[in-house]
Each structure stands twice: as C-alpha cells, then as structure tokens.
Protein backbone atom coordinates (compact mmCIF):
# COMPACT_ATOMS: atom_id res chain seq x y z
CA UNK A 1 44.40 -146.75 -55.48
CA UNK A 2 44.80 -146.25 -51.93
CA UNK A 3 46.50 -143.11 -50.22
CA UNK A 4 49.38 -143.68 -48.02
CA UNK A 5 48.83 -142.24 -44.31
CA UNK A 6 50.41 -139.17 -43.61
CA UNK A 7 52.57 -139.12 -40.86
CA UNK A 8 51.76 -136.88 -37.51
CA UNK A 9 54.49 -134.57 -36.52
CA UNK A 10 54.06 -133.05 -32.95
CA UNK A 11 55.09 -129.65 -32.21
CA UNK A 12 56.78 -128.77 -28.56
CA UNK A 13 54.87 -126.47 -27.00
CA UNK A 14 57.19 -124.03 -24.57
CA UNK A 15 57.20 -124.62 -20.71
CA UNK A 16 56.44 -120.96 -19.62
CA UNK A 17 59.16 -119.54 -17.38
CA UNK A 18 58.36 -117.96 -14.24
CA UNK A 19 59.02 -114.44 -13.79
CA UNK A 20 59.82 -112.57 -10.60
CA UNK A 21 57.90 -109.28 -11.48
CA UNK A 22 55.15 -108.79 -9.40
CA UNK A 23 51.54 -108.71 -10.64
CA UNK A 24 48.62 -106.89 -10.11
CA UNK A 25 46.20 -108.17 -7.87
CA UNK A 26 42.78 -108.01 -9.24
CA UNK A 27 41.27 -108.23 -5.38
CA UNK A 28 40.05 -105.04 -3.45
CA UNK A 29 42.71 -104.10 -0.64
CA UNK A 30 41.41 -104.19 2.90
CA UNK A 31 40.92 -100.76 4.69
CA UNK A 32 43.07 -99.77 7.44
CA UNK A 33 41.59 -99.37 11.09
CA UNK A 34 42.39 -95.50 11.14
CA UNK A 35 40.74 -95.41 7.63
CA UNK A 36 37.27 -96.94 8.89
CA UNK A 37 38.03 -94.97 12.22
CA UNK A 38 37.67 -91.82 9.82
CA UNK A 39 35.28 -93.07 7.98
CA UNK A 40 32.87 -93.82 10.79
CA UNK A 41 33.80 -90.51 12.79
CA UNK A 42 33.15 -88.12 9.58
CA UNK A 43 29.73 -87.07 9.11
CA UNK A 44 28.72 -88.21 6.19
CA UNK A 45 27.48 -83.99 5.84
CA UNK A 46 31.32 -82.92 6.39
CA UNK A 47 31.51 -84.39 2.51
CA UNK A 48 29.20 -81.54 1.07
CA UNK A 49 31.10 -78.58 -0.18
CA UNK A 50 30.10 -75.49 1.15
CA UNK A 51 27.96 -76.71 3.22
CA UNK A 52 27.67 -75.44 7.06
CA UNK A 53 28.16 -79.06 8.42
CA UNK A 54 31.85 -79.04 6.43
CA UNK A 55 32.23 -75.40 7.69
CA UNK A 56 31.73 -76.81 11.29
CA UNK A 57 33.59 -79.45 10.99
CA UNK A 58 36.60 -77.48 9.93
CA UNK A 59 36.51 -75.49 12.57
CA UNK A 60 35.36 -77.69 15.62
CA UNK A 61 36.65 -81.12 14.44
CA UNK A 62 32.99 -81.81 16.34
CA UNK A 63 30.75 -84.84 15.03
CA UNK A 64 27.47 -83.41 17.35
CA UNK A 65 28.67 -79.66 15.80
CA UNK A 66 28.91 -80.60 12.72
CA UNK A 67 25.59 -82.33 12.10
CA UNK A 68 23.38 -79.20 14.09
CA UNK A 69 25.28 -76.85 11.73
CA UNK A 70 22.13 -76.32 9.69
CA UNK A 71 19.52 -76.32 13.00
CA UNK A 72 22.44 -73.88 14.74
CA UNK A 73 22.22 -71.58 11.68
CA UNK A 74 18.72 -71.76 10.86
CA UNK A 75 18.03 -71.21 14.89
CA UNK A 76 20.31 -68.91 15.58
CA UNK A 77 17.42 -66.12 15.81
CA UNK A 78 15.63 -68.33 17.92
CA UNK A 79 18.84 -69.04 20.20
CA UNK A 80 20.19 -65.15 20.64
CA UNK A 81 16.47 -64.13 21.33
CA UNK A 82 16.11 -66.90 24.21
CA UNK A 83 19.67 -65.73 25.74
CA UNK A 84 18.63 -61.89 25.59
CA UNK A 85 15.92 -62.83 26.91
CA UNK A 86 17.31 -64.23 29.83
CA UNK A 87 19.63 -61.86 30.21
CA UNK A 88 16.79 -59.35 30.71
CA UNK A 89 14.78 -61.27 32.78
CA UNK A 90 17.77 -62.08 34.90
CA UNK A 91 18.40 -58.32 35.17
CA UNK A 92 14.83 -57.65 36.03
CA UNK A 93 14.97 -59.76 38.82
CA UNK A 94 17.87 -58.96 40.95
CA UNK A 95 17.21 -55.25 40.81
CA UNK A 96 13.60 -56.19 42.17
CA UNK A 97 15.22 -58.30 44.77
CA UNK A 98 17.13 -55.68 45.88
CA UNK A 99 14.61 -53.22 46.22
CA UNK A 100 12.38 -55.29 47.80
CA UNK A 101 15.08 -56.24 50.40
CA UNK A 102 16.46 -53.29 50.97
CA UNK A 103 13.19 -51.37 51.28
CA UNK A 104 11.74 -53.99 53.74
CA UNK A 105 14.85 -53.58 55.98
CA UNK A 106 14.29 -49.58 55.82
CA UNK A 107 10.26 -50.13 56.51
CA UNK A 108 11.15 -52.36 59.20
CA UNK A 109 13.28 -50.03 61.04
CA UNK A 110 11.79 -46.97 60.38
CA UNK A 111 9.28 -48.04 62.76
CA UNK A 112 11.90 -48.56 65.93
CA UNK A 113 13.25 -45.34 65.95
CA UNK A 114 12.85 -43.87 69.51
CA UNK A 115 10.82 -40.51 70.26
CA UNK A 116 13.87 -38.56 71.07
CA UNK A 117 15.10 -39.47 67.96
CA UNK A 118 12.69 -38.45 65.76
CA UNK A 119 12.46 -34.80 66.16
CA UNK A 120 16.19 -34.76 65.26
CA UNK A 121 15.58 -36.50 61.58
CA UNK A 122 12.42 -34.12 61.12
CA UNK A 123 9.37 -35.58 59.55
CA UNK A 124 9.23 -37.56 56.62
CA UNK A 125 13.02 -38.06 57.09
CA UNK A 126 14.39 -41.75 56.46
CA UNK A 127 15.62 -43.62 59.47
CA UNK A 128 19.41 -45.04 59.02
CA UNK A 129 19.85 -48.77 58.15
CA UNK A 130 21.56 -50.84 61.22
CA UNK A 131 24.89 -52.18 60.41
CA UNK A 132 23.02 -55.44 61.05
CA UNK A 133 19.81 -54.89 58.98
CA UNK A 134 22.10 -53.87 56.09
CA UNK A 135 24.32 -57.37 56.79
CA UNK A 136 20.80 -59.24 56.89
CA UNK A 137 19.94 -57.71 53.41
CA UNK A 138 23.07 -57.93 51.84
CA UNK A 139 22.80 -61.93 52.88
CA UNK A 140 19.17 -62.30 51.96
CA UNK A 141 19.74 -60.75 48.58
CA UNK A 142 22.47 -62.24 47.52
CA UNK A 143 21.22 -66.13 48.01
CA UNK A 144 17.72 -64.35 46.43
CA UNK A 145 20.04 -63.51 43.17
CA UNK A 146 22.01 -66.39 42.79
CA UNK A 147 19.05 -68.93 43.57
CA UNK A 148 16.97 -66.46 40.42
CA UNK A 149 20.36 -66.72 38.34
CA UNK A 150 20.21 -70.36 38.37
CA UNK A 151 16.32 -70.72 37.58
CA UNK A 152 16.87 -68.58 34.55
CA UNK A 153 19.86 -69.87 33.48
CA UNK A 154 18.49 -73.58 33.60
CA UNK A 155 15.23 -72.49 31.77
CA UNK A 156 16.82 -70.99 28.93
CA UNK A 157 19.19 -74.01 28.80
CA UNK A 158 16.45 -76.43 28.16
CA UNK A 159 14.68 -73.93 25.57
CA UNK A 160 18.10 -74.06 23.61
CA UNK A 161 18.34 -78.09 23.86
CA UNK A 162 14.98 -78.43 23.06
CA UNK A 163 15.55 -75.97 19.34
CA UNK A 164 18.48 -78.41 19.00
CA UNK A 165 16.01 -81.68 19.01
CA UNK A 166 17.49 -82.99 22.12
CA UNK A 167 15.27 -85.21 24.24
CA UNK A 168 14.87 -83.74 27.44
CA UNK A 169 12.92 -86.27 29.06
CA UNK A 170 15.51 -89.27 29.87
CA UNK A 171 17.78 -85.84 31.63
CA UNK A 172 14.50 -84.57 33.25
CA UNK A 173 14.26 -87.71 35.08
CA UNK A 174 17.74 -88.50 35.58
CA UNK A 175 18.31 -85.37 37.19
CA UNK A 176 15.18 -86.10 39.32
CA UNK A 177 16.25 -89.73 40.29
CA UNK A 178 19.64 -88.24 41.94
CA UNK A 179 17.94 -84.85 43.65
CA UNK A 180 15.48 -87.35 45.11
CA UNK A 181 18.78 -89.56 46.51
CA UNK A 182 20.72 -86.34 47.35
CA UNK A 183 18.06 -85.24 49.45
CA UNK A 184 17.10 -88.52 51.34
CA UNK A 185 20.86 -88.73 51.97
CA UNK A 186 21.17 -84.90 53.18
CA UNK A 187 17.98 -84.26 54.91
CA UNK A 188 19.94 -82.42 57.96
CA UNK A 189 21.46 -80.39 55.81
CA UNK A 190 18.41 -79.34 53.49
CA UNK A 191 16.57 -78.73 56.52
CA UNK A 192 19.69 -76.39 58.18
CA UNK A 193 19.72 -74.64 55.03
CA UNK A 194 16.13 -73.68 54.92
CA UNK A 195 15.47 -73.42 58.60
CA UNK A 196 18.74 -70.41 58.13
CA UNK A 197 16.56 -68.67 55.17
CA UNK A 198 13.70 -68.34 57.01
CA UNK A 199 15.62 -66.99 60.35
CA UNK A 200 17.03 -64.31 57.50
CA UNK A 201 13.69 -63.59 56.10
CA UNK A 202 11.98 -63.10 58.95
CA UNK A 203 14.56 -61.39 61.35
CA UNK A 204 14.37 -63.59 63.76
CA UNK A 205 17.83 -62.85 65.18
CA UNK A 206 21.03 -60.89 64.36
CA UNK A 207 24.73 -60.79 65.11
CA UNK A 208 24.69 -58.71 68.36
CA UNK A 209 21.23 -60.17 69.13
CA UNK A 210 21.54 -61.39 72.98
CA UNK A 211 19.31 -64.48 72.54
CA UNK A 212 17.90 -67.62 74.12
CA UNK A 213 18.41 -70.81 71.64
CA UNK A 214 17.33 -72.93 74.09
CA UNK A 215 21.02 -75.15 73.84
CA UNK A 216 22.54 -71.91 73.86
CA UNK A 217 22.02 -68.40 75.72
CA UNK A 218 24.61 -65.39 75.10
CA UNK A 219 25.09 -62.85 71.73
CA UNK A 220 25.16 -63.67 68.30
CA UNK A 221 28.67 -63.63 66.86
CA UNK A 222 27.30 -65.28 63.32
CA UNK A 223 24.44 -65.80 61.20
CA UNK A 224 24.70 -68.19 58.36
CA UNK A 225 22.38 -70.16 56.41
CA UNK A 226 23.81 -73.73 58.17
CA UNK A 227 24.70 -72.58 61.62
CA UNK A 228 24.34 -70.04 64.14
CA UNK A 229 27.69 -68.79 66.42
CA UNK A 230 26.40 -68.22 70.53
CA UNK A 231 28.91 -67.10 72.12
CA UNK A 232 27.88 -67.53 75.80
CA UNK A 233 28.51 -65.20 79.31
CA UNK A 234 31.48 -67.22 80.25
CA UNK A 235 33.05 -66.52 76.44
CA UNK A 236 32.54 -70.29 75.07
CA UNK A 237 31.60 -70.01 71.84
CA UNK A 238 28.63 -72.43 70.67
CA UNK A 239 27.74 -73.49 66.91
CA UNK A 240 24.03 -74.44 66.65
CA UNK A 241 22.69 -75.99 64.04
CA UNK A 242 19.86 -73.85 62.16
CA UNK A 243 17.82 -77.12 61.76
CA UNK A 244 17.93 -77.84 65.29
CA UNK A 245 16.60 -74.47 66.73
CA UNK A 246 12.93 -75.04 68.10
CA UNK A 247 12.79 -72.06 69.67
CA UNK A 248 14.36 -68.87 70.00
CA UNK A 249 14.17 -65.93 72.78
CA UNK A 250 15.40 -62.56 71.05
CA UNK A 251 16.28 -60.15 73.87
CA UNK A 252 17.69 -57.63 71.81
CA UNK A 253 14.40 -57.31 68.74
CA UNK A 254 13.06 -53.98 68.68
CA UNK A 255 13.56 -52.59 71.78
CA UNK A 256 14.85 -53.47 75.47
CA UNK A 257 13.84 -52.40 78.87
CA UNK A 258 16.27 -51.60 81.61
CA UNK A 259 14.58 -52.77 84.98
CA UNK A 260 16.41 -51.53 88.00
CA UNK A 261 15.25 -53.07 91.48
CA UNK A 262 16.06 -51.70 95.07
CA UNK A 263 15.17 -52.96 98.10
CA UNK A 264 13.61 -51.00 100.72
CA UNK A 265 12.26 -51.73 104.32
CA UNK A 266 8.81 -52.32 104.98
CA UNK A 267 8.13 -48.66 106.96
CA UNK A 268 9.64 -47.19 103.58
CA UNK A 269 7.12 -43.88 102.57
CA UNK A 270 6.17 -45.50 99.11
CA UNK A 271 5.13 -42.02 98.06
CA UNK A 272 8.36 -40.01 98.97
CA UNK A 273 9.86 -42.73 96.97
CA UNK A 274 7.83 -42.76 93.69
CA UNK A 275 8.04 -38.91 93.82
CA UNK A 276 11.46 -38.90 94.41
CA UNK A 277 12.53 -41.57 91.68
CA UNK A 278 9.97 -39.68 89.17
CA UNK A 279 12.08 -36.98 89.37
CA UNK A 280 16.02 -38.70 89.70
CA UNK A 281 15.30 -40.84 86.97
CA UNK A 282 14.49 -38.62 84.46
CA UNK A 283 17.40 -36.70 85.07
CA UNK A 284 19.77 -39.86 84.87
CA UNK A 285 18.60 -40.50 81.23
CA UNK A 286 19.13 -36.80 80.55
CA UNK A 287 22.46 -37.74 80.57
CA UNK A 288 24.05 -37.71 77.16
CA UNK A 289 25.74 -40.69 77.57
CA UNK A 290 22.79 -42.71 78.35
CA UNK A 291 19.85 -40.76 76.41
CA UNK A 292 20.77 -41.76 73.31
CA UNK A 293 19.80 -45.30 74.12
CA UNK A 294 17.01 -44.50 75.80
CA UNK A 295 13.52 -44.56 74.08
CA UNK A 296 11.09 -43.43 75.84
CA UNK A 297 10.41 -41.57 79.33
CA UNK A 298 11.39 -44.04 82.36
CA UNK A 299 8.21 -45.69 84.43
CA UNK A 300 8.21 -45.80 88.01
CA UNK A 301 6.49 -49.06 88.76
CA UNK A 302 6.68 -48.81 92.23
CA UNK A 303 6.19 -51.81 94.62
CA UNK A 304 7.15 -55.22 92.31
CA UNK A 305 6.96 -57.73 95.49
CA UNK A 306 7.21 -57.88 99.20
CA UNK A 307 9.26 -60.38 100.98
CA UNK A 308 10.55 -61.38 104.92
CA UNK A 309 13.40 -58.61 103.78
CA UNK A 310 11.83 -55.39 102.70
CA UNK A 311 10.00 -55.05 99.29
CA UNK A 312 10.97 -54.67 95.94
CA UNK A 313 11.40 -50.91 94.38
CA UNK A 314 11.02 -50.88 90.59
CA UNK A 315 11.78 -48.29 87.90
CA UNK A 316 11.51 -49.44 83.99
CA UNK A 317 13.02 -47.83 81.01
CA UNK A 318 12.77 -48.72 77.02
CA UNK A 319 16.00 -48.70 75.61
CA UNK A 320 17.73 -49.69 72.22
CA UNK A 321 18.43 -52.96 71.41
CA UNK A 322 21.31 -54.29 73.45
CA UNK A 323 21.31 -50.94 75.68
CA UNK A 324 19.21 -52.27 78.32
CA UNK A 325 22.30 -53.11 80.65
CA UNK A 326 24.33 -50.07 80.57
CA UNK A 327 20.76 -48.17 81.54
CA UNK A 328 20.28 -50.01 84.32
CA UNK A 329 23.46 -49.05 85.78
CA UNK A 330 22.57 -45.92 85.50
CA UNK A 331 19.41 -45.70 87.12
CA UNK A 332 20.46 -47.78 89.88
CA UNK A 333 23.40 -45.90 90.79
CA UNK A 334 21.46 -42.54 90.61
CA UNK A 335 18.49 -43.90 92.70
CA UNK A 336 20.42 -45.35 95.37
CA UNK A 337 22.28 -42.09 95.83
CA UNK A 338 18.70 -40.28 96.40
CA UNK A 339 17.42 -42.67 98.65
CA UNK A 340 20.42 -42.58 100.66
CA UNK A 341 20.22 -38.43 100.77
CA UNK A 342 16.71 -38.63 101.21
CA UNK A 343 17.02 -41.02 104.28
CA UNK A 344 14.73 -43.95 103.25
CA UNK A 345 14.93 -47.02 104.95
CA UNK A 346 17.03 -49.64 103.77
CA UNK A 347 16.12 -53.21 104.20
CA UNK A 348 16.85 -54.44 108.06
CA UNK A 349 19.75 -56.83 108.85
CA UNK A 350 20.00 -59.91 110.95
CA UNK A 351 22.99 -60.51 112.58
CA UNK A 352 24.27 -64.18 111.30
CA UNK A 353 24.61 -66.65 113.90
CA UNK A 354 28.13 -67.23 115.26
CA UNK A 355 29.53 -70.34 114.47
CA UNK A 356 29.61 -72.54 117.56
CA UNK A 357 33.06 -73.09 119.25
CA UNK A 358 35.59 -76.13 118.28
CA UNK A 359 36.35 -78.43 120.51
C-alpha cells in the first residue's frame, strides 16, 4: 500500500523594514587633535594622586616642572645650601675687594704727602684720599664686584643644573663656540677694555692728570674702561682709544717741579745771584697761597746753559701734582724783582737791522 506524498506548503518569511533610529557603532571613535595634544603634553606623573609631579603641575602648568618635582624636592637641601653658599661667598668677596682697593689707594698716597704737610697730620695720622684716587677706587671696585658677582653666580648655576641631571656639556661648548666668535669679531674692543683695567689698576693716569698720549697731549677730562677724554691746550677735546695707547707721559703722578729760568748776561756775579735767589725764593713759597703746593724746599740750580745771549739762571721747586705752573709764576716774578733791585745784568740787546728803504 503506498503512501500518498504530502504536499509542501511554504511559509513567507517577512521583508524586514528599515528603521530610521540610529545604532550603535561597535567601532572605537577617533581622538580629537586637542585630546592627543593633552595627552602628549601631560606627564604621564601629573596622573599620580598626591604625588609632587601632579602638585607641580597644578601649579606651574610646566611639563620640565612637573617631571623634576621629585629631584626639586628631594634636592632642595642640596639647592638652598649651594645658593647660601653663594650668597656668602659673594659677600665675602666684595667686602675684600673693597678693602683691598680702598686700602691700596690710601697706601699709595700716604706716601706723596709733602714735608710741610706732615707735621700738620702728626705722626701715624692717615693722609686724605684725592678726589681722584677715591674716583679710581670707586671704578676699580665696582667692575672688581660685578665681574666676582657673575663668576659666582654662573658657578652656582651649573651646580644647580647639574643636581637637576641636566647635561652641561653640549651648553659648555656652545657657549664656548660663540665667546670664541664674539671675540675674533671684537678684538678692538676686548683689547680697549682690558688695556682701560690695567690703566685703572695701575694708576697710570687720572682725570686732572696733564699727560702725553702720544696722539694726544693736554689734561684728562675722563677715564673709562674703552676710552680716554684729552682735552688739549687749545680746548679740543680728543677721545683715545685705551687699546691704542703705546705710551703714556704722566706729568702730573706724584709730584711736579716748577722750573723757573732767567736769563742773565755773561759778566752776571753767579754768586750774588745764587745767594740772592737762595734767599728770595724761599720766601716766595712762604707765601700761603703758594706753600701749600709746594713740597719741598726750592733748589737753586744755578747756571743750566750758556748761549750767544747770556746764560740760563735756574731755580727748581717740587710741587703737587698739577701745581707746578702756578709755582713757577711765582718764583719768576719774585726773582726778577731781586735781580732788578739788586742790579744784575740783564742779557745785552742788538739793535735789529733797519729794513732797507722802498723804492
């Protein structure tokens, strides 16, 4: 008996209907550039809480802060012994300088002060600083201080950098490189700048100084550590150039002498004369006007030269810097007067030629 077939009924399966809701995405989402920008300028320290680095951070908003929070803190004996350190060393050394300036410009001129002078201070007594010796000190010290300021300051720089881990090296040499180019392009001025310190430390000159630069002859208006103001007999002022100075002529260091010349004729009585301007001289600097600038006791010299007009008279006297001039005067007016009085012979005359007639 056979089975009949069953017939096969198909079922309709539903076409889905799209929807307009969004969906999900299952991907990750991309990162926005000022969300890596964060990311990268965060240290990835900041992220530790309670941590010095986050403290830092917080406060500064510093990457380079941030990450030497821990050396900073763990260092910080180390760093605020160096700077007290520093701080005492820089001390130190400018009230050395300043001593040592100021007592070599007191040593210096203690030793200049005339013999009429003396007896008035009493012994043991201090001579008084020069306007221009305390100038010179003021100048030397202070470029002294500042130039010690900056060698202790940079040294306890680099001892801080180094606690911090920062390679010194690649700045050491960098630094180097452009010294070594600023000074091959700025050789005149390096060498202005030292020849002016050692003019200062060794007193070669002052302002007042009537000197002999070689380019330049008259008083010193200026002394700095580039260039040195002449000004000159005729009143132009000059501007020389410390590096340029080969020589100099001070006419003014430590003491001057006044040299007053007369002429008198040959049959002159060379004895009246030296006894006569022994005794007139030393009353002209007696004179309170000029023996304050006078040092010591005026020499009669006596015959200097003899020429086809008479021969050459000569009285010397030490004065104070600068006073030589105004001495001379002095003596020269008082001996002609006495040699006048005394009837010495002048020099003899010749009668010029008369100039022959026009035509």
């Amino acid at each position: 008996m056979t089975t009949p077939p069953i017939p096969l009924t198909t079922t309709p399966v539903p076409t889905p209907v799209p929807t307009t809701e969004p969906t999900e995405s299952i991907l990750p989402t991309a990162p926005s550039v000022g969300d890596l920008a964060s990311t990268v300028a965060e240290p990835v320290c900041a992220k530790d809480p309670g941590s010095w680095c986050e403290r830092f951070y917080q406060w500064t908003d510093n990457d380079f802060l941030a990450r030497s929070a821990d050396v900073i803190v763990a260092k910080s004996f180390t760093i605020a012994a160096t700077i007290l350190l520093a701080l005492i060393t820089r001390w130190l050394l400018h009230r050395a300088i300043s001593r040592l300036v100021e007592g070599a410009a007191s040593d210096k001129l203690s030793g200049l002060v005339s013999r009429r002078t003396r007896p008035q201070l009493g012994e043991g007594a201090a001579a008084p600083i020069s306007p221009r010796r305390a100038q010179r000190a003021r100048t030397i010290g202070s470029v002294l201080r500042s130039a010690s300021s900056f060698l202790v300051g940079a040294i306890a720089v680099t001892m801080i950098l180094s606690e911090f881990g920062v390679a010194l090296a690649p700045v050491l040499a960098s630094a180097g490189i452009a010294g070594l180019a600023i000074g091959f392009g700025a050789q005149n001025l390096v060498r202005d700048f030292l020849s002016g310190m050692f003019m200062l430390l060794e007193d070669q000159y002052g302002v007042g100084d009537i000197v002999d630069l070689g380019s330049a002859n008259g008083t010193v208006e200026a002394v700095g550590l580039r260039i040195t103001t002449v000004r000159d007999g005729n009143g132009t002022v000059w501007y020389v150039r410390n590096g340029e100075i080969l020589r100099v002529g001070n006419k003014s260091q430590g003491y001057a002498v006044a040299v007053a010349d007369l002429l008198l004729g040959h049959n002159c009585d060379i004895a009246k004369a030296v006894e006569l301007a022994t005794r007139v001289a030393h009353e002209a600097v007696t004179d309170p006007e000029v023996a304050e600038h006078v040092l010591e006791e005026p020499e009669v010299v006596g015959i200097e030269t003899v020429g086809p007009e008479g021969v050459t008279f000569r009285v010397t006297a030490r004065t104070a810097p600068g006073q030589q001039f105004g001495v001379q005067r002095a003596l020269i007016t008082a001996l002609t007067e006495a040699f006048d009085r005394a009837g010495l012979p002048r020099p003899l005359t010749f009668p010029t030629a008369a100039p022959p007639p026009t035509t």
